[in-house]
C-alpha atoms as a PDB file:
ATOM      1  CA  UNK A   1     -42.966  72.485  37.352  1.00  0.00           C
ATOM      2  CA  UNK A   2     -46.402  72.652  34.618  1.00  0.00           C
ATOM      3  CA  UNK A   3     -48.099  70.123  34.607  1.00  0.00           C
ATOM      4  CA  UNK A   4     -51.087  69.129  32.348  1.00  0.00           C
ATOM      5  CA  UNK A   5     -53.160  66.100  32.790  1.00  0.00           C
ATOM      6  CA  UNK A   6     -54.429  64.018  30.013  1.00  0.00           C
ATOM      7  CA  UNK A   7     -56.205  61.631  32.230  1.00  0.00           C
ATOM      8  CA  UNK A   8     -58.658  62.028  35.559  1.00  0.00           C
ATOM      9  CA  UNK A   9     -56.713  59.617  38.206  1.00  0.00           C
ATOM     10  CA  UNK A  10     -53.817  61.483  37.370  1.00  0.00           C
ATOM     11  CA  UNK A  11     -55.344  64.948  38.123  1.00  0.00           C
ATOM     12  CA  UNK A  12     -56.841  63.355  41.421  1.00  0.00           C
ATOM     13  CA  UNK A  13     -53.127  61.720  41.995  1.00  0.00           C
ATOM     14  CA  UNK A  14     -51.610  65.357  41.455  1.00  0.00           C
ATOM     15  CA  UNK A  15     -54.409  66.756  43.928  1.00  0.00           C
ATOM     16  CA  UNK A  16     -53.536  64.483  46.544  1.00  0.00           C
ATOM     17  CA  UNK A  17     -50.089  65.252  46.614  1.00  0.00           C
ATOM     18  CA  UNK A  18     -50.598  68.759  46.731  1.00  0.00           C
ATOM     19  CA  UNK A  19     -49.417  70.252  43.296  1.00  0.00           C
ATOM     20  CA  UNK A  20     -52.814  71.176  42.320  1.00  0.00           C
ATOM     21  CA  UNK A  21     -51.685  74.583  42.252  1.00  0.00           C
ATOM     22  CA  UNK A  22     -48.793  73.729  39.207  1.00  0.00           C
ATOM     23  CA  UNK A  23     -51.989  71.899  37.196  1.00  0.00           C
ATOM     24  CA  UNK A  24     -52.504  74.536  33.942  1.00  0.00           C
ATOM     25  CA  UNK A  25     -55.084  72.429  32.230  1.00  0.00           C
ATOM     26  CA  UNK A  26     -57.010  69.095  32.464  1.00  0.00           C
ATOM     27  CA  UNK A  27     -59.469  66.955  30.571  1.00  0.00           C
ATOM     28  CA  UNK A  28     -63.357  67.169  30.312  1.00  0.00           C
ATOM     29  CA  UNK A  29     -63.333  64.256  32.456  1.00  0.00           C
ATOM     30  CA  UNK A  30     -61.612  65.429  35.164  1.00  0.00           C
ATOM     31  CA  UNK A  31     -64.475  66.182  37.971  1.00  0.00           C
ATOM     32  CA  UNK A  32     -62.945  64.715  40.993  1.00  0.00           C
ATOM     33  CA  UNK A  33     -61.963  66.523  43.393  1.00  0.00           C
ATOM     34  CA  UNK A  34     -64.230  69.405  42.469  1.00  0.00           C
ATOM     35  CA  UNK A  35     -61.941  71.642  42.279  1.00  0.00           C
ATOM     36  CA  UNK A  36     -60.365  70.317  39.577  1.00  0.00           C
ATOM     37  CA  UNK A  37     -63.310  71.480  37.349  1.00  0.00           C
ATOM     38  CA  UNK A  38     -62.346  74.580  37.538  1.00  0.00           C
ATOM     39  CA  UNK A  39     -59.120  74.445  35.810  1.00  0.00           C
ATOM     40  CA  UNK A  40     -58.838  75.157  31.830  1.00  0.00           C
ATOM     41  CA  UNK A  41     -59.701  72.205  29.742  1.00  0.00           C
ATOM     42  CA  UNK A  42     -57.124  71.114  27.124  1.00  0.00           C
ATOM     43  CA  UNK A  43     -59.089  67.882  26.256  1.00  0.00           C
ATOM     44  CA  UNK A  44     -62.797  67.865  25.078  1.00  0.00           C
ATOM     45  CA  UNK A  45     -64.545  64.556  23.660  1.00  0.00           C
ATOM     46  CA  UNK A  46     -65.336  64.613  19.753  1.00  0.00           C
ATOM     47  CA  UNK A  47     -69.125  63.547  20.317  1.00  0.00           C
ATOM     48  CA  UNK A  48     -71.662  64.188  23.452  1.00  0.00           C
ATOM     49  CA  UNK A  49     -72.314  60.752  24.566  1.00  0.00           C
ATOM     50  CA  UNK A  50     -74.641  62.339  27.639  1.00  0.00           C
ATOM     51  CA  UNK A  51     -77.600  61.635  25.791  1.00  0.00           C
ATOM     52  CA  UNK A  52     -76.967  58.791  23.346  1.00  0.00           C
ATOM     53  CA  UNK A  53     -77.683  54.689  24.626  1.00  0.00           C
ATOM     54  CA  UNK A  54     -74.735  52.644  25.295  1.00  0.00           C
ATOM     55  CA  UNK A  55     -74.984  51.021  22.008  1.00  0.00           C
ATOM     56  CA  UNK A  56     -75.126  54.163  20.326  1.00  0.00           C
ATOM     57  CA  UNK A  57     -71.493  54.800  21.874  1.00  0.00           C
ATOM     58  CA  UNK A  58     -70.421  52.039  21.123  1.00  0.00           C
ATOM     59  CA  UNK A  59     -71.573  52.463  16.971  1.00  0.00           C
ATOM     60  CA  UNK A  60     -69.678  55.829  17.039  1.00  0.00           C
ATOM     61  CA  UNK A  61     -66.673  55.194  18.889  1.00  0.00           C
ATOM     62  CA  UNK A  62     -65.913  52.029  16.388  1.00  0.00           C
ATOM     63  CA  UNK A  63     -67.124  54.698  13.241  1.00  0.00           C
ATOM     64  CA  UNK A  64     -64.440  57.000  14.379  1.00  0.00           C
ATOM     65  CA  UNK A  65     -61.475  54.350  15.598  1.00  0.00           C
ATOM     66  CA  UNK A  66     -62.534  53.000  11.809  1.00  0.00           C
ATOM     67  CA  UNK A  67     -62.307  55.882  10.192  1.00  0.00           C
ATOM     68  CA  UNK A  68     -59.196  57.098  11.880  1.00  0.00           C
ATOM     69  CA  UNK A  69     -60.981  60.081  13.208  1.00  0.00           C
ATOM     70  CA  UNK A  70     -59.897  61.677  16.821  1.00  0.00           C
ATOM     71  CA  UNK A  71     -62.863  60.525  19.562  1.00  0.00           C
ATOM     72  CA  UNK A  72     -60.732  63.619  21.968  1.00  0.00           C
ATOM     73  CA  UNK A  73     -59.931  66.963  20.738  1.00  0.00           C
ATOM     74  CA  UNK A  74     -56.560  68.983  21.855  1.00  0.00           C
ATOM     75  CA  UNK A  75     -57.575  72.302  22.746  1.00  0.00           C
ATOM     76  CA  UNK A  76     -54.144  74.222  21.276  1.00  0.00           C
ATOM     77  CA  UNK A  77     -54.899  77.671  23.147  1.00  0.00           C
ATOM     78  CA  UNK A  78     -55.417  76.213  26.651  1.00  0.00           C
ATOM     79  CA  UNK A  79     -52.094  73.456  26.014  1.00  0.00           C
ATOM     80  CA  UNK A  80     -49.733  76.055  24.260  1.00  0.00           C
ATOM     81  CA  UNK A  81     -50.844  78.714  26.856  1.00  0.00           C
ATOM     82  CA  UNK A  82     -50.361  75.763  29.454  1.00  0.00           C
ATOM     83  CA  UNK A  83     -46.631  75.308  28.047  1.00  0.00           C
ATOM     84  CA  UNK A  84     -46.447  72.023  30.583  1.00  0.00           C
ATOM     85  CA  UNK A  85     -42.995  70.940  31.872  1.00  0.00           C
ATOM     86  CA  UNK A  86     -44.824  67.415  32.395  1.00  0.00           C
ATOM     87  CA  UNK A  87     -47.988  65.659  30.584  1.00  0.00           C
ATOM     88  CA  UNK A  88     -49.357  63.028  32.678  1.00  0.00           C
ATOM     89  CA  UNK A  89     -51.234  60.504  30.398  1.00  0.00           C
ATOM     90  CA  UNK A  90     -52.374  56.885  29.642  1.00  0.00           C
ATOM     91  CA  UNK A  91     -51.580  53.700  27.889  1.00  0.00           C
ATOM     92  CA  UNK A  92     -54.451  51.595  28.794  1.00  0.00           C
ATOM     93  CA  UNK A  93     -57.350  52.248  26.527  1.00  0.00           C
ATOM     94  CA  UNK A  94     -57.853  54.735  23.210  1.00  0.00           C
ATOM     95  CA  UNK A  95     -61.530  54.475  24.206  1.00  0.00           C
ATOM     96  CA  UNK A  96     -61.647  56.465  27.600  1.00  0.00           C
ATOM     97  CA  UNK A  97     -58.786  58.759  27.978  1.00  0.00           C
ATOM     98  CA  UNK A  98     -56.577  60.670  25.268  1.00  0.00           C
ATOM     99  CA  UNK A  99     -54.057  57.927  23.957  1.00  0.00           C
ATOM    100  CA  UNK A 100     -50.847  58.049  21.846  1.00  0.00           C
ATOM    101  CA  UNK A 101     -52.477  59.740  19.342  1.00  0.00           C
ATOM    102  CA  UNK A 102     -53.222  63.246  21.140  1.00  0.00           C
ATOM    103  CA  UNK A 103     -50.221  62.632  22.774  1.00  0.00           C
ATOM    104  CA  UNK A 104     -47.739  62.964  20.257  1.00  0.00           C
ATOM    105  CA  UNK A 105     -49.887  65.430  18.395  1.00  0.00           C
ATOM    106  CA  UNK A 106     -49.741  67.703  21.999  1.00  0.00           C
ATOM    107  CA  UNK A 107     -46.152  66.956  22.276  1.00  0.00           C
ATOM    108  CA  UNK A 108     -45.783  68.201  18.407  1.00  0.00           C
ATOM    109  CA  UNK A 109     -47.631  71.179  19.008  1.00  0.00           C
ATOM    110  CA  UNK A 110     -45.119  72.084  21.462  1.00  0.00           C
ATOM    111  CA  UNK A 111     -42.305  71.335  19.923  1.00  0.00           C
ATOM    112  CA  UNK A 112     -41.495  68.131  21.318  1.00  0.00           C
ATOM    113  CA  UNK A 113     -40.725  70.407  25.028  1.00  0.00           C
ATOM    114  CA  UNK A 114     -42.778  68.315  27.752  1.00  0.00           C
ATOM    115  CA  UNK A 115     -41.434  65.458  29.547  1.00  0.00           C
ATOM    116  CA  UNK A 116     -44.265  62.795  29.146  1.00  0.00           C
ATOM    117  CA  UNK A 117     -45.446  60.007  31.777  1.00  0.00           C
ATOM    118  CA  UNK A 118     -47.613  57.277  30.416  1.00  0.00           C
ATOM    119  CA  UNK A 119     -49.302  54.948  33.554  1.00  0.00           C
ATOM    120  CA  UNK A 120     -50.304  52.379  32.573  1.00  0.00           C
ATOM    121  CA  UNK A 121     -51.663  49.900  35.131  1.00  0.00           C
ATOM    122  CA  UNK A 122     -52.956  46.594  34.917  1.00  0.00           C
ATOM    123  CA  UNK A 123     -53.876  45.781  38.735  1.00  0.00           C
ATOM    124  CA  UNK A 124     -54.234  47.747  42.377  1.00  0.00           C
ATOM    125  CA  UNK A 125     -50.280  46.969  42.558  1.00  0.00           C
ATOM    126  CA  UNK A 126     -49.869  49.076  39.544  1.00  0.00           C
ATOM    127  CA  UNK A 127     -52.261  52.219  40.814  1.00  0.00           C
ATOM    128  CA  UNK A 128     -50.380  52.255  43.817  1.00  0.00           C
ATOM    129  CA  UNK A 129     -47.135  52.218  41.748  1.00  0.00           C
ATOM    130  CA  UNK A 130     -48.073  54.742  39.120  1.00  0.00           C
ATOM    131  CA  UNK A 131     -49.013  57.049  42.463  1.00  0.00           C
ATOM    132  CA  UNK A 132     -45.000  56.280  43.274  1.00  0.00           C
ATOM    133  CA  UNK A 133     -44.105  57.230  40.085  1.00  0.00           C
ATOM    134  CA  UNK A 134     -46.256  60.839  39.915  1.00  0.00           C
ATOM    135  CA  UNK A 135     -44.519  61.832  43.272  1.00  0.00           C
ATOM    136  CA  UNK A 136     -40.752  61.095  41.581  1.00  0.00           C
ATOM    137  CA  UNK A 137     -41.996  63.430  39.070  1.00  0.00           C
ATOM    138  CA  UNK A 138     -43.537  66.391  41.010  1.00  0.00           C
ATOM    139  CA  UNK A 139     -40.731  65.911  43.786  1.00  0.00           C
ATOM    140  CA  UNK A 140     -43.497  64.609  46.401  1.00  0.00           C
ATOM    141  CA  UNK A 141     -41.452  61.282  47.287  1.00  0.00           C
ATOM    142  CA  UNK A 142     -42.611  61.440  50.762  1.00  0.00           C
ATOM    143  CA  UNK A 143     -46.144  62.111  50.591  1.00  0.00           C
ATOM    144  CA  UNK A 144     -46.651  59.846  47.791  1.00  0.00           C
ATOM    145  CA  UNK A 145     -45.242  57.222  50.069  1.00  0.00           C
ATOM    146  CA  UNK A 146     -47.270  58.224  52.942  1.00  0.00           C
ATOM    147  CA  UNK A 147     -50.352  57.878  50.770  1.00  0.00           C
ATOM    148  CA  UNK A 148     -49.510  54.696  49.828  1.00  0.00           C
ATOM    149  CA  UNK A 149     -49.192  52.951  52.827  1.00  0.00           C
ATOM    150  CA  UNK A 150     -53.232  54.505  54.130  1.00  0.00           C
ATOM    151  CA  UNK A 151     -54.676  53.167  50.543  1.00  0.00           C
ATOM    152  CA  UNK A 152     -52.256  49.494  51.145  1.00  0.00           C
ATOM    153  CA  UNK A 153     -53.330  49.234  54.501  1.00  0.00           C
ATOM    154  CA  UNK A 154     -57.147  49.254  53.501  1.00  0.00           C
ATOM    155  CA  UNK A 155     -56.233  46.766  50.662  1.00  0.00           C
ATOM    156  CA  UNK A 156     -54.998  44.407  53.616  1.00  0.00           C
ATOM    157  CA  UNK A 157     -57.935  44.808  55.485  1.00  0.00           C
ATOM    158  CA  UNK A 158     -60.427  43.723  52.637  1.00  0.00           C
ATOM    159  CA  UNK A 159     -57.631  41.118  51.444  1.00  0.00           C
ATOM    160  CA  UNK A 160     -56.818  39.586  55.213  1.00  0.00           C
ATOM    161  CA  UNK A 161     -60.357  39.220  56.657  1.00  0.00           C
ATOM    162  CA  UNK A 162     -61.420  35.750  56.425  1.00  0.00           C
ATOM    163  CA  UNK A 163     -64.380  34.877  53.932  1.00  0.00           C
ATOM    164  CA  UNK A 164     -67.268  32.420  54.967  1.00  0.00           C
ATOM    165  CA  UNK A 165     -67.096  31.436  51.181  1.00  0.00           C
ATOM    166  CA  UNK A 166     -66.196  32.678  47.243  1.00  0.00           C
ATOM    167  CA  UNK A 167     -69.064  32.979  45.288  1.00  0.00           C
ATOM    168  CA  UNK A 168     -68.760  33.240  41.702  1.00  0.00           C
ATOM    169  CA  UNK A 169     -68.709  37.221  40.404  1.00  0.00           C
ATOM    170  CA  UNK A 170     -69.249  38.644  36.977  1.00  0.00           C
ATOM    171  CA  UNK A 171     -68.490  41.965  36.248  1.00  0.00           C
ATOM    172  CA  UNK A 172     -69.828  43.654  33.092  1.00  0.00           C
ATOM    173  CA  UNK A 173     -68.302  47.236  31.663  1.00  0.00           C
ATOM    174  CA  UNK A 174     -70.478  47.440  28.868  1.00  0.00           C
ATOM    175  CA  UNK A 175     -74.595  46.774  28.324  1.00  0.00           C
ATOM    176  CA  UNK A 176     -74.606  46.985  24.501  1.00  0.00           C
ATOM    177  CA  UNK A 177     -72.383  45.158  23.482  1.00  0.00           C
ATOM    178  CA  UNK A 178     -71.640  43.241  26.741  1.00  0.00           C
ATOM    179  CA  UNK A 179     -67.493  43.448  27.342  1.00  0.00           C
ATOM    180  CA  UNK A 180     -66.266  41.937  30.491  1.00  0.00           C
ATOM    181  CA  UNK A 181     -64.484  43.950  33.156  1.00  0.00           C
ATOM    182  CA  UNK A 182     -60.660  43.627  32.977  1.00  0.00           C
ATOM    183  CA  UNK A 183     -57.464  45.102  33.661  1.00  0.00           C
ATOM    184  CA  UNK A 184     -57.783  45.767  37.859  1.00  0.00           C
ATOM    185  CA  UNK A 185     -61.455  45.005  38.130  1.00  0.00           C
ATOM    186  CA  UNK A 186     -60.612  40.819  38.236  1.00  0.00           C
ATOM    187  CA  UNK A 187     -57.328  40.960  41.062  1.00  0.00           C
ATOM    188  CA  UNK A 188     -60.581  43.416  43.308  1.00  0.00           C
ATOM    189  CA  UNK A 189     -63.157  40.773  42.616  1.00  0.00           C
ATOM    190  CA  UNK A 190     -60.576  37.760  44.464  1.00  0.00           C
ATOM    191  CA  UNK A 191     -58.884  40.408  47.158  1.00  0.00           C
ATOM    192  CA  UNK A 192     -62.930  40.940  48.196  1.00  0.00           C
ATOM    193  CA  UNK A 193     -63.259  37.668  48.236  1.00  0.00           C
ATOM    194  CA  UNK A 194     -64.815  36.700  45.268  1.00  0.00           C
ATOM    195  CA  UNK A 195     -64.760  34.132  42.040  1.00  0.00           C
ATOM    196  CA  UNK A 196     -63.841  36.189  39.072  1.00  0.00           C
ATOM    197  CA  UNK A 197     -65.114  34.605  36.176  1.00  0.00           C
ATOM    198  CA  UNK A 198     -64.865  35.476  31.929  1.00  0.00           C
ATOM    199  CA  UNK A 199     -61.423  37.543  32.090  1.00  0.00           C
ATOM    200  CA  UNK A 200     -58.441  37.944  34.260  1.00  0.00           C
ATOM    201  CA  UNK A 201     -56.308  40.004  36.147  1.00  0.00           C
ATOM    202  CA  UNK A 202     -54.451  42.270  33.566  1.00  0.00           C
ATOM    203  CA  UNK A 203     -56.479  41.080  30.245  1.00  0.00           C
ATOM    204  CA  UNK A 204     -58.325  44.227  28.473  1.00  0.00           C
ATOM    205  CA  UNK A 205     -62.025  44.383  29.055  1.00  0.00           C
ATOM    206  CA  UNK A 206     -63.471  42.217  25.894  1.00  0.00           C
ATOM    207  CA  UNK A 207     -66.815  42.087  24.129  1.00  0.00           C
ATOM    208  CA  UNK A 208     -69.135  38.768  25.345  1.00  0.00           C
ATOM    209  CA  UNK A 209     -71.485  36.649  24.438  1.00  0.00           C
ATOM    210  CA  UNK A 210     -74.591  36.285  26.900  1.00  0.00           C
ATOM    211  CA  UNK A 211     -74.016  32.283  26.031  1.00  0.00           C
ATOM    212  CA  UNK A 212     -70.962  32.435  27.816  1.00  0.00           C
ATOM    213  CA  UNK A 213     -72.554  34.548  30.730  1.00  0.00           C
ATOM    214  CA  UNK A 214     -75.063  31.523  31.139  1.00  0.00           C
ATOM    215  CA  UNK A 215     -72.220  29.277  31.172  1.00  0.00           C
ATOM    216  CA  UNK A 216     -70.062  30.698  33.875  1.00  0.00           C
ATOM    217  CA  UNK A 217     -73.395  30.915  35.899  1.00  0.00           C
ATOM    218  CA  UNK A 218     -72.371  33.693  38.312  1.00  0.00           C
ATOM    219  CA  UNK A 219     -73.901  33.801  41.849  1.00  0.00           C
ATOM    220  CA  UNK A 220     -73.860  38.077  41.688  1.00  0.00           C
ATOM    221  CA  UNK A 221     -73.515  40.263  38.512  1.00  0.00           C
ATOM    222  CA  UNK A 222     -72.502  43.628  39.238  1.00  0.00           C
ATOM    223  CA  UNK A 223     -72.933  46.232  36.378  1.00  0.00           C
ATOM    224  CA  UNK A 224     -69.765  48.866  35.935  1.00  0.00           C
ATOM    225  CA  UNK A 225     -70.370  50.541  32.815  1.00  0.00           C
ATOM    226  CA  UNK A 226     -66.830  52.236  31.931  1.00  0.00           C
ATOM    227  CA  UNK A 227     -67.928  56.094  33.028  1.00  0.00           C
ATOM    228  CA  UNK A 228     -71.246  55.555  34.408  1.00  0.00           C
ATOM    229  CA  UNK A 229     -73.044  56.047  37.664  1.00  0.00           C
ATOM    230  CA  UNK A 230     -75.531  54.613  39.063  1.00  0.00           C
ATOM    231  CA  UNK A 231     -78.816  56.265  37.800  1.00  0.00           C
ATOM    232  CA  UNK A 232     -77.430  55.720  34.165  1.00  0.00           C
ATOM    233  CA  UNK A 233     -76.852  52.204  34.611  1.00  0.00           C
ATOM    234  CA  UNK A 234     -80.781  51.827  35.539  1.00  0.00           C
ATOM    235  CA  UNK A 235     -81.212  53.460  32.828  1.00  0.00           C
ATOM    236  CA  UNK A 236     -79.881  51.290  30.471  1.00  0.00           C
ATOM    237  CA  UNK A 237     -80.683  48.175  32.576  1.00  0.00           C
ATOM    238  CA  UNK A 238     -84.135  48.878  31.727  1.00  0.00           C
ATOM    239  CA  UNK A 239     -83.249  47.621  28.019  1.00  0.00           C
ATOM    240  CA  UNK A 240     -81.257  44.692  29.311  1.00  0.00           C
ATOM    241  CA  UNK A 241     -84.593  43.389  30.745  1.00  0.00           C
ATOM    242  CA  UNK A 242     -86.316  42.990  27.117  1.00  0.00           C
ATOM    243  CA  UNK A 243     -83.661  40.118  26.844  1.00  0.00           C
ATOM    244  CA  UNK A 244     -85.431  36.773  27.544  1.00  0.00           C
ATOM    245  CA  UNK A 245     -81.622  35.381  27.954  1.00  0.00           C
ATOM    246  CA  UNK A 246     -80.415  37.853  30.386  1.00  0.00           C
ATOM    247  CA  UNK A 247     -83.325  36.149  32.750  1.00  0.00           C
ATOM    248  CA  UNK A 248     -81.586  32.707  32.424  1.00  0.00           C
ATOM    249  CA  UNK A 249     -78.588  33.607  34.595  1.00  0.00           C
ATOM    250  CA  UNK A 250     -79.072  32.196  37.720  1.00  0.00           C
ATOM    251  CA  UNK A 251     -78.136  35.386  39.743  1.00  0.00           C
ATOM    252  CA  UNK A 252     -80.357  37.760  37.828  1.00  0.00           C
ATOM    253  CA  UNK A 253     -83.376  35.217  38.425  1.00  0.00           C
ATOM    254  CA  UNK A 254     -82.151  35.495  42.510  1.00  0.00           C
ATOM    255  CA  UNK A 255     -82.129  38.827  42.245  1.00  0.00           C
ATOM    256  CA  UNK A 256     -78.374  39.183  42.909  1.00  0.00           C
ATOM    257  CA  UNK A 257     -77.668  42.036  40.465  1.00  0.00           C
ATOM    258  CA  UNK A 258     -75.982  45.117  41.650  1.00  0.00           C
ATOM    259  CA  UNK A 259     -74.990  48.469  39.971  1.00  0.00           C
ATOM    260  CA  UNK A 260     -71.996  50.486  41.079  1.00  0.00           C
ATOM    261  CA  UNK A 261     -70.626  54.382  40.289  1.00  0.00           C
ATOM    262  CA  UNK A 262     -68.498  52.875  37.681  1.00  0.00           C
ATOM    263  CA  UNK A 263     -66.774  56.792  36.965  1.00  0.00           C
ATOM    264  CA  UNK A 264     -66.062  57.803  40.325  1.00  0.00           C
ATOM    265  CA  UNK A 265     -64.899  54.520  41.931  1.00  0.00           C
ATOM    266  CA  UNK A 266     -63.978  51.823  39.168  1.00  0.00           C
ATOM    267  CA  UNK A 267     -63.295  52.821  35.756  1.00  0.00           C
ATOM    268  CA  UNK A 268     -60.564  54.824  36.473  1.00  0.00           C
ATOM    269  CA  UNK A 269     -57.182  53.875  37.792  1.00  0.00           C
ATOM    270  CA  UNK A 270     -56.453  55.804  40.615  1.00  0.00           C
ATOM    271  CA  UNK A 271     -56.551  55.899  44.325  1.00  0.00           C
ATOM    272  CA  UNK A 272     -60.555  55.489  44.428  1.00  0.00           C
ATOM    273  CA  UNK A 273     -59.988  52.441  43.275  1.00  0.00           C
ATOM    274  CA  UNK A 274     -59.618  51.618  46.861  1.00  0.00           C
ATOM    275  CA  UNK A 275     -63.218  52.404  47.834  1.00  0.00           C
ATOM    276  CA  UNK A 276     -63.964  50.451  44.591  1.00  0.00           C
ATOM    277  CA  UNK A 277     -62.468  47.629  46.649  1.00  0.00           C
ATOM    278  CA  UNK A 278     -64.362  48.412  49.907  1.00  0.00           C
ATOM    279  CA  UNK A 279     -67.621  48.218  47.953  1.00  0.00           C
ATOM    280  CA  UNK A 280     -67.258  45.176  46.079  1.00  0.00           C
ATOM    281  CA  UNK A 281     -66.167  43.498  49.414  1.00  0.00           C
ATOM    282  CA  UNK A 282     -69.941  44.645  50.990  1.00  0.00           C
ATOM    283  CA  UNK A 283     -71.770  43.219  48.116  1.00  0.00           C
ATOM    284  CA  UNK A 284     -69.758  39.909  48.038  1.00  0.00           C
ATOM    285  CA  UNK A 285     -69.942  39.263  51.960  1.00  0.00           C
ATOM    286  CA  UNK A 286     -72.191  41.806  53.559  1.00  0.00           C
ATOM    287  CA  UNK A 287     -72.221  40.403  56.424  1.00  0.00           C
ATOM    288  CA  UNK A 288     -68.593  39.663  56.759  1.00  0.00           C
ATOM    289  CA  UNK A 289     -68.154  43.538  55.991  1.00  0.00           C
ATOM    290  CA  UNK A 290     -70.919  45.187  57.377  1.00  0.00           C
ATOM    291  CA  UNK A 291     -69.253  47.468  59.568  1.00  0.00           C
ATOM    292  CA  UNK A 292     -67.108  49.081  57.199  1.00  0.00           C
ATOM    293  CA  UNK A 293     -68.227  52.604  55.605  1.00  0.00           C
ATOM    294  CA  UNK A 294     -69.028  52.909  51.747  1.00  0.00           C
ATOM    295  CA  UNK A 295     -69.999  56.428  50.198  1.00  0.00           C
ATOM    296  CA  UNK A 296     -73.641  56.830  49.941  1.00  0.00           C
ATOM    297  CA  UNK A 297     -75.117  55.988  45.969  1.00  0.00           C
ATOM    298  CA  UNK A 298     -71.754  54.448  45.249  1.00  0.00           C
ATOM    299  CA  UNK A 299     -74.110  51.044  44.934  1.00  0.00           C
ATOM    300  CA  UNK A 300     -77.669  49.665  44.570  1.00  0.00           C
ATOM    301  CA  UNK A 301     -79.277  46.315  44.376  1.00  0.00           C
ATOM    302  CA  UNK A 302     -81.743  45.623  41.604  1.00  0.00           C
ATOM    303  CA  UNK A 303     -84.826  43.944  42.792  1.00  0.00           C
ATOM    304  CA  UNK A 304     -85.314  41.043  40.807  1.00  0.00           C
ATOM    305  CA  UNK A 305     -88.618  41.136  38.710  1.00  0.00           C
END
């Protein structure tokens, strides 16, 4: 079977179950494993936003949705050359991963040929089901299953270890605007044994007010920037501090703000989502969790002013 991926948890999905030699083509985004950036890319993003502020995404990723203009480009060569079997793809967001559009325009351009799954998750339950669903597919029943279990049995661990307490948590995936953190990030926040506060399990990440930030007065903020890392987040934290409000929340003024490798280990449904879990669990109860192993720069504390 071809396969092409529209989406980078499904390429690391596919990698994990071993058909990462049938993969013809995946996205720009696709980095993880590394070998995956080696394959052809079939998707490529309409604008760099490498260099450009968070609210300057923001500005042209509404001027494009507005105008009806594509914010990911089909690369025809690389997809008809590909001539998938399968398209794995996404029905979560038109904001971080090709969406219905390119879809049906790649599915056009191949004369409606390729099978297409959409995942399309809104907790942990769902990742781990969409991984299910990519091993029907690909015929790896077995070792999808297999994998399963491992990344369900760390989900216990983090969800059955008793909590001293449940402070309250707010998670931010945008600076500028502020949105809140949705879809999976909420259901992680309580299985690490946390208060999620401003959205819930399953609701789309929404833009904020810092009023209602104040309001919900959060013992930790942690900062998640949809596609970020950490050294890009300080980077726009930086601006964040000119905000006389921002100061007001009680855990910013503690010094209880923490940023996190949003790309590699939250923003993107797939089985990292896990070790998203595993570090939101050592910033909520530290001591609780202090044993158990986090990758190195997946999180840092900001020292409070």
């Amino acid at each position: 079977m071809k396969l092409v991926s529209f989406l980078p948890s499904a390429t690391e999905i596919l990698y994990e179950l071993g058909v990462e030699d049938q993969v013809l083509a995946v996205t720009h985004e696709c980095n993880y494993p590394a070998e995956a950036m080696t394959k052809p890319r079939v998707i490529h993003s309409s604008f760099d936003p490498q260099k450009m502020s968070s609210q300057e995404i923001d500005n042209k990723v509404m001027e494009l949705v507005d105008a009806g203009k594509d914010i990911y480009i089909i690369d025809e060569q690389v997809l008809k050359k590909a001539n998938p079997d399968l398209i794995v793809a996404q029905g979560i967001c038109e904001v971080c991963s090709p969406y219905t559009r390119e879809i049906n325009k790649a599915v056009t351009l191949l004369g409606g040929k390729p099978e297409v799954l959409v995942l399309d998750p809104k907790n942990l339950d769902g990742i781990l089901e969409n991984i299910i669903e990519v091993g029907n597919k690909v015929g790896k029943q077995e070792k999808a299953k297999d994998f399963v279990i491992k990344l369900q049995k760390r989900i216990d661990y983090i969800q059955n270890t008793p909590k001293v307490s449940r402070p309250k948590i707010l998670c931010i995936e945008w600076l500028d605007p502020f949105f809140s953190a949705g879809h999976w990030i909420p259901q992680m926040v309580e299985i690490a044994g946390g208060i999620n506060g401003i959205s819930s399990t399953g609701d789309r990440s929404r833009k904020i007010q810092i009023d209602e930030m104040i309001s919900f007065d959060p013992d930790i903020v942690i900062l998640m920037p949809c596609g970020f890392d950490v050294n890009r987040t300080l980077v726009e934290y930086e601006k964040l501090l000119e905000n006389n409000k921002w100061k007001k929340i009680k855990a910013v003024s503690r010094g209880e703000v923490y940023v996190v490798n949003a790309n590699e280990y939250f923003s993107k449904p797939g089985p990292r989502t896990v070790t998203g879990l595993e570090i939101l669990a050592k910033i909520i109860h530290p001591d609780t969790f202090r044993e158990l192993q986090i990758p190195k720069q997946s999180v840092q504390k900001i020292d409070s002013e």
